[in-house]
N, C-alpha and C. Protein backbone atom coordinates (compact mmCIF):
# COMPACT_ATOMS: atom_id res chain seq x y z
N UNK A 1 0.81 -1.19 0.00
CA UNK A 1 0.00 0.00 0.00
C UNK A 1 0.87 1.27 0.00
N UNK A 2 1.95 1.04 0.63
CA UNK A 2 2.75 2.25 0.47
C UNK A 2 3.62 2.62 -0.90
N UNK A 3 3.77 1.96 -1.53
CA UNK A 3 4.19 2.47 -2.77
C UNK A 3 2.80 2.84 -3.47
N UNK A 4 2.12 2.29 -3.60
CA UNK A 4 0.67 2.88 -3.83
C UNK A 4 0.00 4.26 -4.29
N UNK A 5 0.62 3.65 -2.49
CA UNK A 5 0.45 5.88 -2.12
C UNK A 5 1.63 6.52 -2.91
N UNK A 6 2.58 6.37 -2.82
CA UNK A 6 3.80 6.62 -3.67
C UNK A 6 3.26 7.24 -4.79
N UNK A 7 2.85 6.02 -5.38
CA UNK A 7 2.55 5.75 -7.06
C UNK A 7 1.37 7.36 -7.00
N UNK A 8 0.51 6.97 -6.51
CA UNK A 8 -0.61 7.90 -6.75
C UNK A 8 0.21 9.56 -5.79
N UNK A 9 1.07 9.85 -5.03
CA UNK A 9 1.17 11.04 -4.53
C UNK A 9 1.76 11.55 -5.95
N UNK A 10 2.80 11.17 -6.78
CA UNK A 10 3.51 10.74 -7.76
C UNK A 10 2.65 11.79 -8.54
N UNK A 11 1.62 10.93 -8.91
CA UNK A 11 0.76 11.15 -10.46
C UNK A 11 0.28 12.62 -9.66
N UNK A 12 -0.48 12.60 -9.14
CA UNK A 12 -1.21 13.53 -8.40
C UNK A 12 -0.01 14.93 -8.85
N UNK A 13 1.04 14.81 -8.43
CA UNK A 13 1.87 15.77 -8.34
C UNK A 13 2.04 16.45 -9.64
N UNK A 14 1.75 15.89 -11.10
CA UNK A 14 1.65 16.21 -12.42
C UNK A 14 2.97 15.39 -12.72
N UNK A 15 3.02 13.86 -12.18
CA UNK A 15 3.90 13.30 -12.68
C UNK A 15 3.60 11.94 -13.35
N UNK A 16 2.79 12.53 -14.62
CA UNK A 16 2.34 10.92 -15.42
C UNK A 16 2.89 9.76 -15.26
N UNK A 17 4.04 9.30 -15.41
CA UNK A 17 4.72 7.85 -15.53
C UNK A 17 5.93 8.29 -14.50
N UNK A 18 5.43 7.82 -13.13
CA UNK A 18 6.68 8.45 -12.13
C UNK A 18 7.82 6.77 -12.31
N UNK A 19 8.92 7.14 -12.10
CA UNK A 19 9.81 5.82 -12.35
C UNK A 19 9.55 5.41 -10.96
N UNK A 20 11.11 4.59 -10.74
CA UNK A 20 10.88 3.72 -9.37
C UNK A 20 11.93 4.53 -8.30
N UNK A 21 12.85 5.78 -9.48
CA UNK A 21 13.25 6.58 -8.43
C UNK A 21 12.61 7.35 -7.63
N UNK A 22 11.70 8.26 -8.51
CA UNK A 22 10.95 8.92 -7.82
C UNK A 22 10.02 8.22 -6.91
N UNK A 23 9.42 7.44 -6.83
CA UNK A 23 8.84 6.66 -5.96
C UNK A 23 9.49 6.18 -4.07
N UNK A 24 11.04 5.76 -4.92
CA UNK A 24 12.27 5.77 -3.89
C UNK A 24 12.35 7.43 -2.61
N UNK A 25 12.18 7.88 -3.56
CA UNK A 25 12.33 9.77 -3.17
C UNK A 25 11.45 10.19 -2.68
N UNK A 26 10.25 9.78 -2.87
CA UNK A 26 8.84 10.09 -2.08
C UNK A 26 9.06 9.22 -0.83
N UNK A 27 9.07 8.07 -0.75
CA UNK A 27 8.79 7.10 0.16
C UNK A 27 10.13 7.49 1.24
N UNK A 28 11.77 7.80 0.59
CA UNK A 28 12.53 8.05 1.53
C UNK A 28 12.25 9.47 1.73
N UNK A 29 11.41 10.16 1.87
CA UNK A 29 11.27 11.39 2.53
C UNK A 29 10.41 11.46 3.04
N UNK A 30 9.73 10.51 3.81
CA UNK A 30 9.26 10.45 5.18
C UNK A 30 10.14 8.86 5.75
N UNK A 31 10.82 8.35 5.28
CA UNK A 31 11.91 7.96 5.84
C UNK A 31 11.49 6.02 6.06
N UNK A 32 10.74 5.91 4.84
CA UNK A 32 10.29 4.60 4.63
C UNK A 32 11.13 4.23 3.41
N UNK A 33 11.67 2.81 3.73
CA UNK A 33 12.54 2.16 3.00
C UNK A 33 11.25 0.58 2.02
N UNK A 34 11.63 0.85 0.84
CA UNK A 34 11.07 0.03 0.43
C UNK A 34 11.89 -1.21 -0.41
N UNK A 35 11.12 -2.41 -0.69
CA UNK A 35 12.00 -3.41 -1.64
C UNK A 35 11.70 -3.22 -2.90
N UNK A 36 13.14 -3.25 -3.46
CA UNK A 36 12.88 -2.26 -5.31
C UNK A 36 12.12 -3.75 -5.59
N UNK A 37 11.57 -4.66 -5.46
CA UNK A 37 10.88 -5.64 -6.00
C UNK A 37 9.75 -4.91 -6.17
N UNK A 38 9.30 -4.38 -4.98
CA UNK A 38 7.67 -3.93 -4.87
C UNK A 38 7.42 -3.08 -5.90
N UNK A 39 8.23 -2.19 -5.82
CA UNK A 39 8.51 -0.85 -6.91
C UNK A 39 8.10 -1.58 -8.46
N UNK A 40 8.72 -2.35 -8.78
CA UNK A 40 8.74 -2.78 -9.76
C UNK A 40 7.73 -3.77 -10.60
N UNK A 41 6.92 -4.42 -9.39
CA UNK A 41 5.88 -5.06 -9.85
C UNK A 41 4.92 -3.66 -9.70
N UNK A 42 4.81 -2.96 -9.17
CA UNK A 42 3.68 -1.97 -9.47
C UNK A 42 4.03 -0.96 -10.88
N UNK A 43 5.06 -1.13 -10.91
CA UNK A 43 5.45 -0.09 -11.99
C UNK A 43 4.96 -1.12 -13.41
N UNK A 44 5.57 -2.16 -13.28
CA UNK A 44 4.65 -3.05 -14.25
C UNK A 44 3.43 -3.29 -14.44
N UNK A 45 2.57 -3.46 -13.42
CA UNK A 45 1.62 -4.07 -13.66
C UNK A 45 0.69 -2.67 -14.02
N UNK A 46 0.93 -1.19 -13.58
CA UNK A 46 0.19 -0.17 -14.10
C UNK A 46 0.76 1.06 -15.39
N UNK A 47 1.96 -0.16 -16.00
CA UNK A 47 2.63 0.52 -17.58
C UNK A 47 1.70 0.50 -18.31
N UNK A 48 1.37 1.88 -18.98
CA UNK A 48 0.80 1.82 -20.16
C UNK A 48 -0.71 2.44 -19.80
N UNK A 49 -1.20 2.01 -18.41
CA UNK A 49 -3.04 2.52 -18.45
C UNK A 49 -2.86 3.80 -18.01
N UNK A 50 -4.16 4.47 -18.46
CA UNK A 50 -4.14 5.52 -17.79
C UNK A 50 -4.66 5.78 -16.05
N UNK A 51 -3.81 6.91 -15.46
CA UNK A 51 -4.70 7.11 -14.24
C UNK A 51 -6.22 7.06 -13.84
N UNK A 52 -6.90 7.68 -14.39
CA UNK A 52 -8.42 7.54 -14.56
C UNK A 52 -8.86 6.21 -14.38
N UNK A 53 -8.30 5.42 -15.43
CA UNK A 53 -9.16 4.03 -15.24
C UNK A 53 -8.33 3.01 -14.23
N UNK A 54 -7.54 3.37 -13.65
CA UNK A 54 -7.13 2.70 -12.52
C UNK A 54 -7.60 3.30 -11.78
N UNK A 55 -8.02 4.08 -11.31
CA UNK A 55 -8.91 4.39 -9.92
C UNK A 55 -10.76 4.08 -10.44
N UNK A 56 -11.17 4.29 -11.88
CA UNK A 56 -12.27 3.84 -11.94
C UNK A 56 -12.59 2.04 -11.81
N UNK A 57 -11.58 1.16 -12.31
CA UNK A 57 -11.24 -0.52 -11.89
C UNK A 57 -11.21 -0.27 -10.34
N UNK A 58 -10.38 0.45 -9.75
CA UNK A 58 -10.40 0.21 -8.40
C UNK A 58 -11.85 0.49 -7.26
N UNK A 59 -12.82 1.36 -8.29
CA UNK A 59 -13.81 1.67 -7.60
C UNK A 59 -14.92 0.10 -7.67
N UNK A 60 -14.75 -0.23 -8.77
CA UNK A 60 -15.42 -1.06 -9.33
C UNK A 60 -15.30 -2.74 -8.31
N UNK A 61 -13.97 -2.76 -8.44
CA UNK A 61 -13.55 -3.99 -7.34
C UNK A 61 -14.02 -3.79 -5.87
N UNK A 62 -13.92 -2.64 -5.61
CA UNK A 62 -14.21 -2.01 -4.17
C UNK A 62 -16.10 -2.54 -4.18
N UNK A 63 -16.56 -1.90 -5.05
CA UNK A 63 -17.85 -1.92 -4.71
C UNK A 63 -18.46 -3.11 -4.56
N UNK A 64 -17.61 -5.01 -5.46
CA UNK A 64 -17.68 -5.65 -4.88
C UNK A 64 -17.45 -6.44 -3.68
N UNK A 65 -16.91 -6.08 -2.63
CA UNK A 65 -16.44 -6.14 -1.62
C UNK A 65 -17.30 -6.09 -0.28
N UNK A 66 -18.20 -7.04 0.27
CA UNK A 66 -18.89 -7.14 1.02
C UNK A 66 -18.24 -6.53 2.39
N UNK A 67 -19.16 -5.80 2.90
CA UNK A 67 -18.88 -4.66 4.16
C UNK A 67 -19.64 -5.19 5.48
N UNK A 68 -19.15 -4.99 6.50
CA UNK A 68 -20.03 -5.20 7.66
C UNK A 68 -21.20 -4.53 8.08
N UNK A 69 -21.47 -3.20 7.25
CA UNK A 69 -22.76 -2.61 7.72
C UNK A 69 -23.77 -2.93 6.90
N UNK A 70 -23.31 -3.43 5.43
CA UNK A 70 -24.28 -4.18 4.87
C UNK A 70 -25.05 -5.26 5.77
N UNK A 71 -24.23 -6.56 5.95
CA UNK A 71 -24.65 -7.24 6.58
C UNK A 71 -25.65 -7.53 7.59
N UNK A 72 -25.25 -6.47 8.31
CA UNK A 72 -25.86 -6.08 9.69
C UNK A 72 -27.26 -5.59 9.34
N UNK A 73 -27.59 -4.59 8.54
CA UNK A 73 -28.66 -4.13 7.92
C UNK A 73 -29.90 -5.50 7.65
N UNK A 74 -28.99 -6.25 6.62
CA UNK A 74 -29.49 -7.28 6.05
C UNK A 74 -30.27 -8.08 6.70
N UNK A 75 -29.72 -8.63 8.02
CA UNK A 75 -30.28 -9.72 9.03
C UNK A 75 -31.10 -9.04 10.12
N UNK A 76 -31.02 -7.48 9.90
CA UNK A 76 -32.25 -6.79 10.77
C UNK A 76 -33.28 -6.89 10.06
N UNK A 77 -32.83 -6.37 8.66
CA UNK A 77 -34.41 -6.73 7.91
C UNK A 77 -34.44 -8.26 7.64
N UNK A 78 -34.03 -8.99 7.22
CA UNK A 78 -34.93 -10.60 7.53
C UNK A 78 -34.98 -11.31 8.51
N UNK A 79 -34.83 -10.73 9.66
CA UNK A 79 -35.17 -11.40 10.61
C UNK A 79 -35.50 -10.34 11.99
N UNK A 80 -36.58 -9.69 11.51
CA UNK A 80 -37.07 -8.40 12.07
C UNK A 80 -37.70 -9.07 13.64
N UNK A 81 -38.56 -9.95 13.48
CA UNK A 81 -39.11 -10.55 14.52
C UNK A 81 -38.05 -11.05 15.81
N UNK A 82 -36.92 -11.63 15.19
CA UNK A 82 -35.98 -11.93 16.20
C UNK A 82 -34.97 -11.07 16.71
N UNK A 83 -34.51 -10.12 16.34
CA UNK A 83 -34.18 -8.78 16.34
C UNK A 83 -35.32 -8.06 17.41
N UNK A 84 -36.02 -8.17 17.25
CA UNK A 84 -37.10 -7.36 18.85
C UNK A 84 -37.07 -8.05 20.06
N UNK A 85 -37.17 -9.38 19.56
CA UNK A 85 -37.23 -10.15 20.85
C UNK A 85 -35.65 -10.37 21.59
N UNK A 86 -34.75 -10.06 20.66
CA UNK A 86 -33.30 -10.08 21.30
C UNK A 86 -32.85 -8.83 21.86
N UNK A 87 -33.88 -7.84 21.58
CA UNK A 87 -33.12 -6.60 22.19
C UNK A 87 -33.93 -6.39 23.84
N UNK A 88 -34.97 -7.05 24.30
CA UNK A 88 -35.09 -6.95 25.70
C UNK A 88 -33.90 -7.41 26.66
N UNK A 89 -33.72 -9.10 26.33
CA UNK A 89 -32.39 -9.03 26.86
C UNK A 89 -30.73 -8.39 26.86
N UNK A 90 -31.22 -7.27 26.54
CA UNK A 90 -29.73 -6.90 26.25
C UNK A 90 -29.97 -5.82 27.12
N UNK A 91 -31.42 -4.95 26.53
CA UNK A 91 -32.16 -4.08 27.51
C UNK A 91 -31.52 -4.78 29.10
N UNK A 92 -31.57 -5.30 29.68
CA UNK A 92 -31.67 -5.95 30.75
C UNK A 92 -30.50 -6.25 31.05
N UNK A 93 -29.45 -6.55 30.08
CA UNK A 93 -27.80 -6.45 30.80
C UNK A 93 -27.26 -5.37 31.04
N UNK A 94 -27.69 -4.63 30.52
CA UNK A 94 -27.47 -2.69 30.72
C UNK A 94 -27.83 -2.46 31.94
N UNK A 95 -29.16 -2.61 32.34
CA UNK A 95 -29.63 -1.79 33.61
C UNK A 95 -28.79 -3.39 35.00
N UNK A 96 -28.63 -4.06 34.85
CA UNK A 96 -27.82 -4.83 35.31
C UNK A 96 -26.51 -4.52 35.77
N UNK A 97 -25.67 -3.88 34.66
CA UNK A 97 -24.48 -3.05 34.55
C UNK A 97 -24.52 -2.05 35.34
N UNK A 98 -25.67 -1.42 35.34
CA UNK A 98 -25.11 -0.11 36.48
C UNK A 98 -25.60 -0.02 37.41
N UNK A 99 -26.32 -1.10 37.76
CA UNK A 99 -26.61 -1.52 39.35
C UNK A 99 -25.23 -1.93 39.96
N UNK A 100 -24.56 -2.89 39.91
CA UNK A 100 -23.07 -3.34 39.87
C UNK A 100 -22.65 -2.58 39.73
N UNK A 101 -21.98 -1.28 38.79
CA UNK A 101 -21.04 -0.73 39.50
C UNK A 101 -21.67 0.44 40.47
N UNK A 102 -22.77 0.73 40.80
CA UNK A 102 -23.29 1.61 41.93
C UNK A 102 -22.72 0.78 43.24
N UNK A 103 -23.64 -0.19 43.22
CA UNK A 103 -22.62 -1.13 44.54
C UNK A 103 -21.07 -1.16 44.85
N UNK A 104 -20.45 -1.50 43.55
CA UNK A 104 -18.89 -1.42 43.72
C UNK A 104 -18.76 -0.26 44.21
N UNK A 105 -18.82 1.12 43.64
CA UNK A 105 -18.67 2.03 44.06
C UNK A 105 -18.89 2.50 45.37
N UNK A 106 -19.58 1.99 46.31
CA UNK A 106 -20.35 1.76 47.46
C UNK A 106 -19.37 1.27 48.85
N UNK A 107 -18.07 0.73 47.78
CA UNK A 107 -17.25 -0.24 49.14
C UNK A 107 -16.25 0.62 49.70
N UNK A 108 -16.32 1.67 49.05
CA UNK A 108 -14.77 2.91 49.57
C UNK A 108 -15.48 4.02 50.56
N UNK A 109 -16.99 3.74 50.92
CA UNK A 109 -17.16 5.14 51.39
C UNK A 109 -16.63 4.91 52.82
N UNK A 110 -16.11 6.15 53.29
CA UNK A 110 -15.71 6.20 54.60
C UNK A 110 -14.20 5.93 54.21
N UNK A 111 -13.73 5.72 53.43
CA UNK A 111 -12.36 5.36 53.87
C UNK A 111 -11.22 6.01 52.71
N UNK A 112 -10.32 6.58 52.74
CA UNK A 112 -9.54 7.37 52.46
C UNK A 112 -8.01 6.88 52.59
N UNK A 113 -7.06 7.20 51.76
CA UNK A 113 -5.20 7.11 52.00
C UNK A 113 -4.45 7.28 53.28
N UNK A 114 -5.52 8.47 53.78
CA UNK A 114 -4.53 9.40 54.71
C UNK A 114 -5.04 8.87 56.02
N UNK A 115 -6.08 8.02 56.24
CA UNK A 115 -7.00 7.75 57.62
C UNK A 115 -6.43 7.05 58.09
């Protein structure tokens, strides 16, 4: 990911086809050392396309990429009925919770460092 960023601070900068020096020069000036391997498979594998459609492919892959708030959404709506009935008990570990620590809190009165 960090040559990445490289690659793209690079282009961004008005530097169409940045080599693997400049990349070297970005990355050692915040004082990250990279393996010229890495350099080099990225410099290959994005010869020749343009910027544009590597970030439009990259949107594209992204958007297949299943997310956790999807999910979560998902199983509230199909399973709406069990979802109500699971939120009393939870209701109920909460007010549980701060009964317990009212009590804990309860075991220091009267007593102090200095007494």
């Amino acid at each position: 990911m960090k040559v990445v960023a490289a690659y793209l601070l690079a282009v961004l900068g008005g530097n169409s086809s940045p080599s693997a020096d400049d990349l070297k020069n970005i990355l050692g000036s915040v004082g990250i050392e990279i393996e010229d391997e890495l350099i080099e498979l990225l410099l290959k594998e994005v010869k020749g396309k343009d910027f544009a459609e590597l970030i439009a492919s990259g949107r594209e892959k992204l958007s297949a990429v299943p997310s956790g708030g999807i999910a979560v959404s998902v199983a509230a709506v199909s399973g709406g009925g069990a979802a109500a009935g699971g939120a009393a008990p939870a209701a109920e570990a909460k007010e549980e919770k701060k009964e317990v620590e009212k009590e804990e809190s309860d075991d220091d009165m009267g007593f102090s460092l200095f007494d």
